[in-house]
PDB file of N, CA and C in Angstrom:
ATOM      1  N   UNK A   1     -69.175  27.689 -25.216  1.00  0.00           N
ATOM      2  CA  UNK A   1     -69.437  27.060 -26.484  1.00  0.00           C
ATOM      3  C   UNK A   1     -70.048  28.109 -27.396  1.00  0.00           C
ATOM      4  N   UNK A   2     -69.705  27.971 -28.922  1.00  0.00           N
ATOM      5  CA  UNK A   2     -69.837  29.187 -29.857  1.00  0.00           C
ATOM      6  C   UNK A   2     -69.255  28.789 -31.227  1.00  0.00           C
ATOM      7  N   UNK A   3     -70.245  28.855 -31.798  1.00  0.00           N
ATOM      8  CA  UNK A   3     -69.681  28.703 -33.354  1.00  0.00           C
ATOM      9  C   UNK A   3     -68.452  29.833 -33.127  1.00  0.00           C
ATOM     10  N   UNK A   4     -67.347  29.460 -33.775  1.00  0.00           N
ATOM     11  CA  UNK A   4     -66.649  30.167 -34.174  1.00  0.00           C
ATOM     12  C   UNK A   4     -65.492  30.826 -33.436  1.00  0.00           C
ATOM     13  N   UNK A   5     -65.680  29.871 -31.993  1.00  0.00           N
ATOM     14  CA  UNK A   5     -64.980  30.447 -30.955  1.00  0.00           C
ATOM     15  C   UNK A   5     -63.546  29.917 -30.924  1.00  0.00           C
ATOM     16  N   UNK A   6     -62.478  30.847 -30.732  1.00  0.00           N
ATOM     17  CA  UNK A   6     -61.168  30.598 -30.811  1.00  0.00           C
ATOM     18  C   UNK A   6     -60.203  30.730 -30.026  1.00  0.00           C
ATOM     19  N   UNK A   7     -58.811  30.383 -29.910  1.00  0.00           N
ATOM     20  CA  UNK A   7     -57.872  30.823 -28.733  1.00  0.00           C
ATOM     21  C   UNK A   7     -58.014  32.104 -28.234  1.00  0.00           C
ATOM     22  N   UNK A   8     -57.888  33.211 -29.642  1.00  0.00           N
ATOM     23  CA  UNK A   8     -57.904  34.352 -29.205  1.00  0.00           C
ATOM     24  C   UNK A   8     -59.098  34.994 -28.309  1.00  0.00           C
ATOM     25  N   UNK A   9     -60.320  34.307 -28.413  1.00  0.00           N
ATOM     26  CA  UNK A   9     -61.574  35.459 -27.972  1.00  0.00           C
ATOM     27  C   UNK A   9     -61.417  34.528 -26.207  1.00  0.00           C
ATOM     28  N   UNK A  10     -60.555  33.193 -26.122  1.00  0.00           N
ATOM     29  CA  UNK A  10     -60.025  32.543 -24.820  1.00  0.00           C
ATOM     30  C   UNK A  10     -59.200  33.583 -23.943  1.00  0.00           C
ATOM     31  N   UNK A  11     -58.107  34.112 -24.981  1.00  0.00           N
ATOM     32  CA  UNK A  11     -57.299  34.884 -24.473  1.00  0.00           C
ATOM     33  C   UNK A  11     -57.688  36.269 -24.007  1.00  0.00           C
ATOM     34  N   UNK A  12     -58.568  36.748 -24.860  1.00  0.00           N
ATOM     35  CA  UNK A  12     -59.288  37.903 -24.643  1.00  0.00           C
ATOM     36  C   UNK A  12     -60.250  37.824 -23.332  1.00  0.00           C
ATOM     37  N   UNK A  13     -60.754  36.577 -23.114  1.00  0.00           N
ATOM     38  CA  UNK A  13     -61.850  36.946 -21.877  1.00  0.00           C
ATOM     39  C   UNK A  13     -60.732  36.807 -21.003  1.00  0.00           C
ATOM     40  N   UNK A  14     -59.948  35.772 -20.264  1.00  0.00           N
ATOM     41  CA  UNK A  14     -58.861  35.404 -19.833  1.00  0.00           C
ATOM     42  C   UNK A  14     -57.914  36.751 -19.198  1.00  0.00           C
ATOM     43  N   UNK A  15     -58.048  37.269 -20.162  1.00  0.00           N
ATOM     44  CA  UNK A  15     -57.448  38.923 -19.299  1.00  0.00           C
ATOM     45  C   UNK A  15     -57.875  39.944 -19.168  1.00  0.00           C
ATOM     46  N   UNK A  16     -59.113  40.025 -19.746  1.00  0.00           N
ATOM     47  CA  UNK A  16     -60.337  40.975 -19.149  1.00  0.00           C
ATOM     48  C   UNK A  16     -60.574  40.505 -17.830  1.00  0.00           C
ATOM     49  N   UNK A  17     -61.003  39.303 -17.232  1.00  0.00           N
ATOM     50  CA  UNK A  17     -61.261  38.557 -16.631  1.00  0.00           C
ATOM     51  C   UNK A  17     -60.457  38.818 -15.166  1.00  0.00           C
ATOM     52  N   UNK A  18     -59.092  38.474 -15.595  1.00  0.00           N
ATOM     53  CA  UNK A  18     -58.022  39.281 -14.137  1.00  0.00           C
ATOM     54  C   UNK A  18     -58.020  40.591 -14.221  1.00  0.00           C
ATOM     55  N   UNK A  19     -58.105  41.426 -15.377  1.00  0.00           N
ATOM     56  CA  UNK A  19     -57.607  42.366 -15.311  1.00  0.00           C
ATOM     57  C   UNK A  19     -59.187  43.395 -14.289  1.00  0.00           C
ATOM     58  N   UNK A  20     -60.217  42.581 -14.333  1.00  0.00           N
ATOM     59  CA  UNK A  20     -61.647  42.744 -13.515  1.00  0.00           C
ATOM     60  C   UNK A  20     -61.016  42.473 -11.892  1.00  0.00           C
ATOM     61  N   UNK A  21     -60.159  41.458 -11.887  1.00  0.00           N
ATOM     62  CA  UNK A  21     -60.014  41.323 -10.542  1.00  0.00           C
ATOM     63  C   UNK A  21     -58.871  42.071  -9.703  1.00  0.00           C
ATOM     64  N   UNK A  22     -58.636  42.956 -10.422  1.00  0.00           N
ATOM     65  CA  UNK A  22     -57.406  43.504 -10.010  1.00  0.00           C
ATOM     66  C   UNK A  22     -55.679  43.718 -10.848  1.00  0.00           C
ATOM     67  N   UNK A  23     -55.616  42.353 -11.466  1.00  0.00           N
ATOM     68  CA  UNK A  23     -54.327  42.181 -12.275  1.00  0.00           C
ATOM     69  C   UNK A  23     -54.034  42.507 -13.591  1.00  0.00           C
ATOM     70  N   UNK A  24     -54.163  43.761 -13.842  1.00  0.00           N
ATOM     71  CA  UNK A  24     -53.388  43.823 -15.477  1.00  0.00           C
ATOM     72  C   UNK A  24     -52.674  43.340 -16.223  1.00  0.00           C
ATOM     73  N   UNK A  25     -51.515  42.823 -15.543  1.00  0.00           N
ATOM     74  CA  UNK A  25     -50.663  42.439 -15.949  1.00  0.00           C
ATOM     75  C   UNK A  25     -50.784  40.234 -16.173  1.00  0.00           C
ATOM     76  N   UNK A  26     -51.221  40.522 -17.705  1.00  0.00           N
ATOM     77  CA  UNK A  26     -51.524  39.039 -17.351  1.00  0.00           C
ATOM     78  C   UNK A  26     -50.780  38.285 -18.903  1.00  0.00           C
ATOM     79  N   UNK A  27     -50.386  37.079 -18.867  1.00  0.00           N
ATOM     80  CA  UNK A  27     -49.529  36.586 -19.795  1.00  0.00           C
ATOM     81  C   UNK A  27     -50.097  35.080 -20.115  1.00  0.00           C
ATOM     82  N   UNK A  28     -49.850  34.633 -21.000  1.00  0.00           N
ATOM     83  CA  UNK A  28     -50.085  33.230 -21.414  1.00  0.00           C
ATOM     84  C   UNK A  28     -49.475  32.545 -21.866  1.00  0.00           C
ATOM     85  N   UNK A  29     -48.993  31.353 -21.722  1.00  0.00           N
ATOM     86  CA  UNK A  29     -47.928  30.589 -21.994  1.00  0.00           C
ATOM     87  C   UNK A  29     -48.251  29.097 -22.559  1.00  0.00           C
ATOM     88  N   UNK A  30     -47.819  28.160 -23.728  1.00  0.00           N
ATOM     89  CA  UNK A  30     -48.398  27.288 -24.099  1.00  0.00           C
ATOM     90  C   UNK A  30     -48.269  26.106 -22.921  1.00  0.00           C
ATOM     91  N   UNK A  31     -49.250  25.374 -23.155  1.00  0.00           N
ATOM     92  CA  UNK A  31     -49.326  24.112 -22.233  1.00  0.00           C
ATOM     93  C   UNK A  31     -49.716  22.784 -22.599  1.00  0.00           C
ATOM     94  N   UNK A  32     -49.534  21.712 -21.810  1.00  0.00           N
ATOM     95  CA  UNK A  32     -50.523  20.422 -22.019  1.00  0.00           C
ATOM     96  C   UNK A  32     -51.226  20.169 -21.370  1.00  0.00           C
ATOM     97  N   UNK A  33     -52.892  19.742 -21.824  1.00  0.00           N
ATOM     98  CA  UNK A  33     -53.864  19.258 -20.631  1.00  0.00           C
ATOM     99  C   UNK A  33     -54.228  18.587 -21.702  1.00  0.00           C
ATOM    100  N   UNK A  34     -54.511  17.314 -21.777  1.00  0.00           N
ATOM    101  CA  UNK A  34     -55.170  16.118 -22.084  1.00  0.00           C
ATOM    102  C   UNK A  34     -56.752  16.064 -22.925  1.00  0.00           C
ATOM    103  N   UNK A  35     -57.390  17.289 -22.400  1.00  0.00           N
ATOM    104  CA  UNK A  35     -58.326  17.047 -22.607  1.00  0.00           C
ATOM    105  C   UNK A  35     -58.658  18.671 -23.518  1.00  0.00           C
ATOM    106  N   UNK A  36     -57.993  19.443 -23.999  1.00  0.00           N
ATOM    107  CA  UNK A  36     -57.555  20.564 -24.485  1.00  0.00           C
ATOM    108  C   UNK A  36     -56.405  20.725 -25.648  1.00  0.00           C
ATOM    109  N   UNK A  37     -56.789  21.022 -26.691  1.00  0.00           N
ATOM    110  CA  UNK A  37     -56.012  21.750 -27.783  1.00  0.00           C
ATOM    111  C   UNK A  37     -56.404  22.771 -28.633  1.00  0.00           C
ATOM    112  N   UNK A  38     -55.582  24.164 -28.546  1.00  0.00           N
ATOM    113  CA  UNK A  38     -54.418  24.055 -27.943  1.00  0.00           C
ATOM    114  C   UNK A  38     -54.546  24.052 -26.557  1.00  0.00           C
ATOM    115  N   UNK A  39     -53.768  24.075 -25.330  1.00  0.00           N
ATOM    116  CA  UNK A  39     -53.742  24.618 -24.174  1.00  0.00           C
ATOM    117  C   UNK A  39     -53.037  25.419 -23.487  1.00  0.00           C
ATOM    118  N   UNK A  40     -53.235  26.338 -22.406  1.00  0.00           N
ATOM    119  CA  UNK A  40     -52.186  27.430 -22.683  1.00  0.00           C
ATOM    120  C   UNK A  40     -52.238  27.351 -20.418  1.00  0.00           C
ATOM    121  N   UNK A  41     -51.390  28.531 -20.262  1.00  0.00           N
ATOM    122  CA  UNK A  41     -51.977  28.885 -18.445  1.00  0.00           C
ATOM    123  C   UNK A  41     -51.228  29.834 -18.544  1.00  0.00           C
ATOM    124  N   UNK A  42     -52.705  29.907 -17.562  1.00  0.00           N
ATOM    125  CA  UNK A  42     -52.367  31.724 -17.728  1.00  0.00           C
ATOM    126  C   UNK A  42     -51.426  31.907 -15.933  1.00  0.00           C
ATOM    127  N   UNK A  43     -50.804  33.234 -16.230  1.00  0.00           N
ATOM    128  CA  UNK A  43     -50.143  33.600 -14.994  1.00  0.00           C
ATOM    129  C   UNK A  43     -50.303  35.229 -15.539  1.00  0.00           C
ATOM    130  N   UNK A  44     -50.308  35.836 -14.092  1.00  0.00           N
ATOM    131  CA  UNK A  44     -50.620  37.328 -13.783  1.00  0.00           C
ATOM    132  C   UNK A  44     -49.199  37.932 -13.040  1.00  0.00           C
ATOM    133  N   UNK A  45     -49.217  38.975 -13.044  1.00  0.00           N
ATOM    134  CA  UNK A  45     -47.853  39.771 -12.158  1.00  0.00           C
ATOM    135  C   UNK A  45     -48.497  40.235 -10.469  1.00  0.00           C
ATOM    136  N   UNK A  46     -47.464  39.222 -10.220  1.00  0.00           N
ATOM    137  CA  UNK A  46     -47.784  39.426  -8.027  1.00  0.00           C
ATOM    138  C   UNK A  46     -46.764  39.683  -7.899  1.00  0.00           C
ATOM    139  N   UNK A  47     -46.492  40.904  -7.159  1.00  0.00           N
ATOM    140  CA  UNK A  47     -45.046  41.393  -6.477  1.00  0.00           C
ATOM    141  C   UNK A  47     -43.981  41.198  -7.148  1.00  0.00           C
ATOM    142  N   UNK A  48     -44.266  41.751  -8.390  1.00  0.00           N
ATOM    143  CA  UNK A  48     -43.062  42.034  -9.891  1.00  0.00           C
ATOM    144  C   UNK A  48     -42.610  40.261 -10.079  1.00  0.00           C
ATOM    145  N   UNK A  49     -43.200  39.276  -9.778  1.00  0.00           N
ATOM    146  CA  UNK A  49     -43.082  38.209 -10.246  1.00  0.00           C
ATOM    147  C   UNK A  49     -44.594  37.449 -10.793  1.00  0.00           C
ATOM    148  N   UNK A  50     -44.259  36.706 -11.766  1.00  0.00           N
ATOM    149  CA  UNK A  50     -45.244  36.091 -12.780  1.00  0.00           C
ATOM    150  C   UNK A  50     -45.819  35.017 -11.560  1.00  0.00           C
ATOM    151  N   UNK A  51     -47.147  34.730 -11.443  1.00  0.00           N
ATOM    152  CA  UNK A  51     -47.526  33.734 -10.477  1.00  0.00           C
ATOM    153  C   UNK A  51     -48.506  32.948 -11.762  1.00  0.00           C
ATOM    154  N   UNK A  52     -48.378  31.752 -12.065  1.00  0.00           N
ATOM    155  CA  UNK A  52     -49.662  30.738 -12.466  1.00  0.00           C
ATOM    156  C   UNK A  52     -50.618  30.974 -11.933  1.00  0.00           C
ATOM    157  N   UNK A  53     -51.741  30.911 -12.518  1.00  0.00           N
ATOM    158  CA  UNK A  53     -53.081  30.928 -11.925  1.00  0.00           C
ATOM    159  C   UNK A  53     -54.343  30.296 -12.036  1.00  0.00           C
ATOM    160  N   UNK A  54     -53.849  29.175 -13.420  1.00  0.00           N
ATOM    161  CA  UNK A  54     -54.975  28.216 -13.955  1.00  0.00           C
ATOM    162  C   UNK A  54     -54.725  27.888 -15.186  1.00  0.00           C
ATOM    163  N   UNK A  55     -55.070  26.902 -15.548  1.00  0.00           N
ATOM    164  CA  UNK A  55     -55.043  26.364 -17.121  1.00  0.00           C
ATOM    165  C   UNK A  55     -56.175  26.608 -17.889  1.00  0.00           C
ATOM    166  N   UNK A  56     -56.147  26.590 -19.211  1.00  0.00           N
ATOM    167  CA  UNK A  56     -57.093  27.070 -20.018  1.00  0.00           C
ATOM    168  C   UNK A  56     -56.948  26.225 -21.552  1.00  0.00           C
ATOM    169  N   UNK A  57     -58.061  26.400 -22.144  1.00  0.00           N
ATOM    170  CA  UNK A  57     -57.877  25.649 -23.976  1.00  0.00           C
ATOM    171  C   UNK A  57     -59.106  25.951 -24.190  1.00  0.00           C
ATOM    172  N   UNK A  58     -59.455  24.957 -25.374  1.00  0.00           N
ATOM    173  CA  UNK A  58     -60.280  24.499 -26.198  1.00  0.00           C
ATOM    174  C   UNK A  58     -60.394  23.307 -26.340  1.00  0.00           C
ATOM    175  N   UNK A  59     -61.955  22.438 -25.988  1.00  0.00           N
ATOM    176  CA  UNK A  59     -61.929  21.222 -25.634  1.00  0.00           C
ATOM    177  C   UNK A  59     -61.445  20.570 -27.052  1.00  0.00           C
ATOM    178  N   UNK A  60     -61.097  19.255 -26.600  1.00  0.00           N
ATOM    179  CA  UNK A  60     -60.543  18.639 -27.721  1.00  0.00           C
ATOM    180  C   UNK A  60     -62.016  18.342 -28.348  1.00  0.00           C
ATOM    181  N   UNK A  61     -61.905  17.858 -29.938  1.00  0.00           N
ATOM    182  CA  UNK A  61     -63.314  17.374 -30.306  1.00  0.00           C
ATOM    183  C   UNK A  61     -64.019  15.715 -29.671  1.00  0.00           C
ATOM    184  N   UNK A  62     -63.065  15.132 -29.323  1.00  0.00           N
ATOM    185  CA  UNK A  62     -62.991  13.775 -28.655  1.00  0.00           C
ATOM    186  C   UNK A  62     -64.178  14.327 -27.297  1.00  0.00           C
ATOM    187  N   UNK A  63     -63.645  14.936 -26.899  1.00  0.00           N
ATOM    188  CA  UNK A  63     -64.582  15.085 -25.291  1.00  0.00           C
ATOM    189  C   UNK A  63     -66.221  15.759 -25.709  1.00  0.00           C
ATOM    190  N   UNK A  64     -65.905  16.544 -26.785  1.00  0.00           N
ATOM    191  CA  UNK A  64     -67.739  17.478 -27.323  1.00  0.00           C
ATOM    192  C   UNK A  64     -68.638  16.681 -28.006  1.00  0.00           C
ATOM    193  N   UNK A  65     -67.681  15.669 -28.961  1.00  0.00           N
ATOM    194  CA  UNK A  65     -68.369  15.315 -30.326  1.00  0.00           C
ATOM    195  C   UNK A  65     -69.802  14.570 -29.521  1.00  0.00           C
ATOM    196  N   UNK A  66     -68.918  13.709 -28.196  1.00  0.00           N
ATOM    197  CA  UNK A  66     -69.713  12.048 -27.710  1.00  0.00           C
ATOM    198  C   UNK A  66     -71.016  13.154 -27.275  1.00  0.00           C
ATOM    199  N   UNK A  67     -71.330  14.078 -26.632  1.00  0.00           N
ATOM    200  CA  UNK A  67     -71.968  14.787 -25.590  1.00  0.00           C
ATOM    201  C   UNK A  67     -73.103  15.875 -27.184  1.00  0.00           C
ATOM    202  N   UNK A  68     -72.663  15.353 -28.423  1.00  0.00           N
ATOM    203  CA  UNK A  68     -73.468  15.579 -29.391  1.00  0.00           C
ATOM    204  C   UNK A  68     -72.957  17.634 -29.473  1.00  0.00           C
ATOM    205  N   UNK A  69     -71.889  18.051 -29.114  1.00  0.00           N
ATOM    206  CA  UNK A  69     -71.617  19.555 -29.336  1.00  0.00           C
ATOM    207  C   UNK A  69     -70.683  19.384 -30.424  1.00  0.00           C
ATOM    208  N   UNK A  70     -71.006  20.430 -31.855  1.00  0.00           N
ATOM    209  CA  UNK A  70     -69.843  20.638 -33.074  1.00  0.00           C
ATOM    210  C   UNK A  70     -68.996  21.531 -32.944  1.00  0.00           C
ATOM    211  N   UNK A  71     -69.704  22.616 -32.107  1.00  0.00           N
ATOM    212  CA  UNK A  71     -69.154  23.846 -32.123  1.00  0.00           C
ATOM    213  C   UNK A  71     -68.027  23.774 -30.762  1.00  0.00           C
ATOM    214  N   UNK A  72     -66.792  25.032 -31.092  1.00  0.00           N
ATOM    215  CA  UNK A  72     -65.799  24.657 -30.064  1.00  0.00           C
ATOM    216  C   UNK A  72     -66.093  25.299 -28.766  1.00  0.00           C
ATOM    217  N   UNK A  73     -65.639  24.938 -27.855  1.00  0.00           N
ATOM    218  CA  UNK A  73     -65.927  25.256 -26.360  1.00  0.00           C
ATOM    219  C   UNK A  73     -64.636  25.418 -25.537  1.00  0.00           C
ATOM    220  N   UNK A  74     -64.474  26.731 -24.964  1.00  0.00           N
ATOM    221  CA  UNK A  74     -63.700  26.955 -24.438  1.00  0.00           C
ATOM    222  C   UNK A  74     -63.474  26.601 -22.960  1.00  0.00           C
ATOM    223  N   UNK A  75     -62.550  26.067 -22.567  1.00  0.00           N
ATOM    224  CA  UNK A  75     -62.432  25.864 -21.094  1.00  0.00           C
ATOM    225  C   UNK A  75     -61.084  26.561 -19.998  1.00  0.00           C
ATOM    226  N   UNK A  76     -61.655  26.538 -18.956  1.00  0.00           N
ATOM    227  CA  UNK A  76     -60.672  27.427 -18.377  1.00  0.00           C
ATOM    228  C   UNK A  76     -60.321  26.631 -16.654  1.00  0.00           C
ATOM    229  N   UNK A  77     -59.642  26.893 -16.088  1.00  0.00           N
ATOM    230  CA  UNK A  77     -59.962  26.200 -14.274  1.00  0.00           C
ATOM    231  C   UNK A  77     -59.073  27.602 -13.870  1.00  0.00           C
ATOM    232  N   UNK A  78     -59.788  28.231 -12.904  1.00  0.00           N
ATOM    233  CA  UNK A  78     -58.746  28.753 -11.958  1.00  0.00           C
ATOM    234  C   UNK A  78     -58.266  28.180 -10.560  1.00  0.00           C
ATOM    235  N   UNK A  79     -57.131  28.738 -10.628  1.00  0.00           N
ATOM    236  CA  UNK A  79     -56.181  27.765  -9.298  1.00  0.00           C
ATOM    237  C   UNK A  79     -56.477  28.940  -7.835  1.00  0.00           C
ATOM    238  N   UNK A  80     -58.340  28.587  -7.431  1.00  0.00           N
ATOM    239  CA  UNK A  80     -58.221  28.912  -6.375  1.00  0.00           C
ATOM    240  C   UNK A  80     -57.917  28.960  -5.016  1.00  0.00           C
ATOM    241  N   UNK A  81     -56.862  27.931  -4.784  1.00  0.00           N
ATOM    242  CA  UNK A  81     -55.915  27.957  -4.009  1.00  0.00           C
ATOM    243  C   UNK A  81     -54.869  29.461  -3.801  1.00  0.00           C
ATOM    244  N   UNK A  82     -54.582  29.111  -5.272  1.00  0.00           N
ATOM    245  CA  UNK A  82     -53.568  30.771  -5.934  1.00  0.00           C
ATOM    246  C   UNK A  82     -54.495  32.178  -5.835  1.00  0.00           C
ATOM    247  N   UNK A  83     -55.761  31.973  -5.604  1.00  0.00           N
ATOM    248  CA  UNK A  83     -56.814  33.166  -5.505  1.00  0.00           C
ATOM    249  C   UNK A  83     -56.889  33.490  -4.307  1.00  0.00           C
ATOM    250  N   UNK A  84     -57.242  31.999  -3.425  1.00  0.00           N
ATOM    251  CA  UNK A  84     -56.765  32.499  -1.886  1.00  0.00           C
ATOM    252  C   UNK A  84     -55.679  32.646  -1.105  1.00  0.00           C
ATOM    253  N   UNK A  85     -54.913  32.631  -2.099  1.00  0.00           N
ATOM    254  CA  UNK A  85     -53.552  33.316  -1.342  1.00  0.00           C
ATOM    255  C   UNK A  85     -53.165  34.602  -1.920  1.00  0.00           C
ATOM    256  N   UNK A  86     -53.466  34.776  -2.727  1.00  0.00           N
ATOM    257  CA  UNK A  86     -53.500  36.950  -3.391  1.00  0.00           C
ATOM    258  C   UNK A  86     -54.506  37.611  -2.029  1.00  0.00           C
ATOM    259  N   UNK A  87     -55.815  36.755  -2.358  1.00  0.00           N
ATOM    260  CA  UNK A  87     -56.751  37.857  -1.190  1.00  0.00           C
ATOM    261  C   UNK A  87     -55.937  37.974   0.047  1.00  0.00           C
ATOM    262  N   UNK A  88     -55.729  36.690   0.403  1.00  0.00           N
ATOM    263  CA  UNK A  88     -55.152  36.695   2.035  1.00  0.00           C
ATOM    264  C   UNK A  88     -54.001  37.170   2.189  1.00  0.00           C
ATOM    265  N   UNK A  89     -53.026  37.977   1.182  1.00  0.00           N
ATOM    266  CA  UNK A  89     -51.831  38.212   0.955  1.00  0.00           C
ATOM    267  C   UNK A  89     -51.076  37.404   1.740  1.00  0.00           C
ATOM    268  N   UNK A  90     -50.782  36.084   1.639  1.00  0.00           N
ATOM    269  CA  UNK A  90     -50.048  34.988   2.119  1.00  0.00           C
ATOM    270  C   UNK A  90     -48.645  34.879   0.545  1.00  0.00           C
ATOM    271  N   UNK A  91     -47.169  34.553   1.574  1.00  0.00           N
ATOM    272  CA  UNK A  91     -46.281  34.713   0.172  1.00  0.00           C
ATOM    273  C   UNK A  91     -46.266  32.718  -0.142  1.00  0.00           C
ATOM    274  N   UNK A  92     -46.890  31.922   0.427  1.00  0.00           N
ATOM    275  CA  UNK A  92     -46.371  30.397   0.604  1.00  0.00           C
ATOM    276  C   UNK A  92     -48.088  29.848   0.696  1.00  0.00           C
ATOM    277  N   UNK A  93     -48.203  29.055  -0.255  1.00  0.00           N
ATOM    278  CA  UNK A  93     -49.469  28.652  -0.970  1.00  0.00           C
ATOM    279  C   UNK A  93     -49.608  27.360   0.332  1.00  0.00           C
ATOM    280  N   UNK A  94     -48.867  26.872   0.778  1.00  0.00           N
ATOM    281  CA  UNK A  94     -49.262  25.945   2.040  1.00  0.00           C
ATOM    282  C   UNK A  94     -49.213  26.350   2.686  1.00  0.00           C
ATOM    283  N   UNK A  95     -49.687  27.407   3.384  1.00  0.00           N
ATOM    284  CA  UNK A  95     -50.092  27.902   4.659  1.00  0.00           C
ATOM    285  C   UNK A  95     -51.596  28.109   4.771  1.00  0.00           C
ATOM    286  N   UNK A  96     -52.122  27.371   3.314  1.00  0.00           N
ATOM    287  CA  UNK A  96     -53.802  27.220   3.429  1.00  0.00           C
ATOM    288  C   UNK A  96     -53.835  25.918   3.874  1.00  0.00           C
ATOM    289  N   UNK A  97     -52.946  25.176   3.837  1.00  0.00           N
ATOM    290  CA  UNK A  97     -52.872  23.597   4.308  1.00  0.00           C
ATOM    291  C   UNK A  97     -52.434  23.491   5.908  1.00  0.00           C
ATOM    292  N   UNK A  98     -52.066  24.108   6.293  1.00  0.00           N
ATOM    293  CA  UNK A  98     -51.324  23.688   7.422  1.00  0.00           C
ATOM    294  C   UNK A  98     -52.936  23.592   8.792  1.00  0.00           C
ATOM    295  N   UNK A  99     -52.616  23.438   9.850  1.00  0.00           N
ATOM    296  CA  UNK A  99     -53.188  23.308  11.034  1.00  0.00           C
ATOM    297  C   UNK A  99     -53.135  24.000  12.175  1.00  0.00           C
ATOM    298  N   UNK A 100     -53.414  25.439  11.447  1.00  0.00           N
ATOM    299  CA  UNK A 100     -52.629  26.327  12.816  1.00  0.00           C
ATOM    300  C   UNK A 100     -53.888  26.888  13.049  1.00  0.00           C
ATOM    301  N   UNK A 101     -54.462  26.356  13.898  1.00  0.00           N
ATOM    302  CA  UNK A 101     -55.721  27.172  14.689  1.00  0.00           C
ATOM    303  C   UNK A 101     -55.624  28.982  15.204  1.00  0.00           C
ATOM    304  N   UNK A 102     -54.672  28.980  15.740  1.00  0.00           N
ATOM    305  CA  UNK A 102     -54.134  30.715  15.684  1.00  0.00           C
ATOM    306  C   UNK A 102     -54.493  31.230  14.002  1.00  0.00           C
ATOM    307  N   UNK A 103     -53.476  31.235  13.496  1.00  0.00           N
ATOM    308  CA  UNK A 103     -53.274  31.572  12.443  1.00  0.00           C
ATOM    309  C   UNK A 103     -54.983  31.546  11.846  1.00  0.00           C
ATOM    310  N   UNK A 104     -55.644  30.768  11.394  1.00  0.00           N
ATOM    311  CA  UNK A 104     -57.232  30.536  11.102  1.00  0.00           C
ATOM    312  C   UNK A 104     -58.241  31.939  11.510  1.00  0.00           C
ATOM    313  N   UNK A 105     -58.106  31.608  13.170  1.00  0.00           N
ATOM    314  CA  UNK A 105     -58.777  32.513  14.162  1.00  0.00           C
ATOM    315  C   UNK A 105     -58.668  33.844  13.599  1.00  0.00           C
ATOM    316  N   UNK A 106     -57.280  34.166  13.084  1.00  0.00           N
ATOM    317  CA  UNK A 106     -57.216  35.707  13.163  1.00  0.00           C
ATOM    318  C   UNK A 106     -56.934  36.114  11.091  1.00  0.00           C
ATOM    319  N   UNK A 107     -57.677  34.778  10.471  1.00  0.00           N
ATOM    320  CA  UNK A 107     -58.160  35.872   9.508  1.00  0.00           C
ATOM    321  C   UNK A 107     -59.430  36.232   8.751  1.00  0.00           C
ATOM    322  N   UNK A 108     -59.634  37.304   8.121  1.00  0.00           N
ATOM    323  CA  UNK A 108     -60.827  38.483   8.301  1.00  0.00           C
ATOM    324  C   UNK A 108     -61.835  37.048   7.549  1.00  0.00           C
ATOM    325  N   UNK A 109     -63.149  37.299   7.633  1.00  0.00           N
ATOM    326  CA  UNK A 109     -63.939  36.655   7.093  1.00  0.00           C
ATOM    327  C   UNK A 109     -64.309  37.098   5.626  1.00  0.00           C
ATOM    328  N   UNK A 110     -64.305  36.752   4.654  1.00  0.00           N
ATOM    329  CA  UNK A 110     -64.517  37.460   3.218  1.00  0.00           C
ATOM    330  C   UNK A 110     -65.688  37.447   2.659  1.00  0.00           C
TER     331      UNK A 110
END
């Protein structure tokens, strides 16, 4: 939250942000979330393909006004599901779901 705060300074932390975690390569694409306008999600470059990685906006004024905030507030979620599957270099996002006690056992502790 910030007087004066806009998509762009969203977009700007947004890829400072990956580009801190490793990913330069980061893109934004428009979106819908309900509770956000505009809204955008962001996706980064994994193995020369674009992966999603979370949704992002600016709260609508409907959700700030009631909670007594004028100024706009930026919001973001990352899809750490999609975070723990970059660290764990896993290529299939349900293999954090599955039930394989092997598989569990033998990876590194972070």
């Amino acid at each position: 939250m910030e007087p004066g705060a806009n998509l762009q300074m969203l977009v700007t932390t947004l890829k400072t942000f990956y580009a801190k975690m490793g990913y330069p390569e980061v893109r934004v694409r428009p979106a819908y979330f309900p509770y956000t306008e505009p809204s955008l999600e962001i996706e980064v470059k994994w193995k020369g393909k674009w992966l999603e990685l979370g949704g992002a906006g600016i709260f609508r004024p409907e959700v700030t006004e009631p909670l007594g905030i004028s100024s706009p507030v930026c919001a973001w979620g990352m899809g750490l599901e999609r975070l723990a599957m970059l660290v764990l270099g896993l290529d299939d996002i349900r293999q954090l779901y599955i039930s394989d006690l092997e598989w569990l056992r033998n990876q590194p502790l972070l």
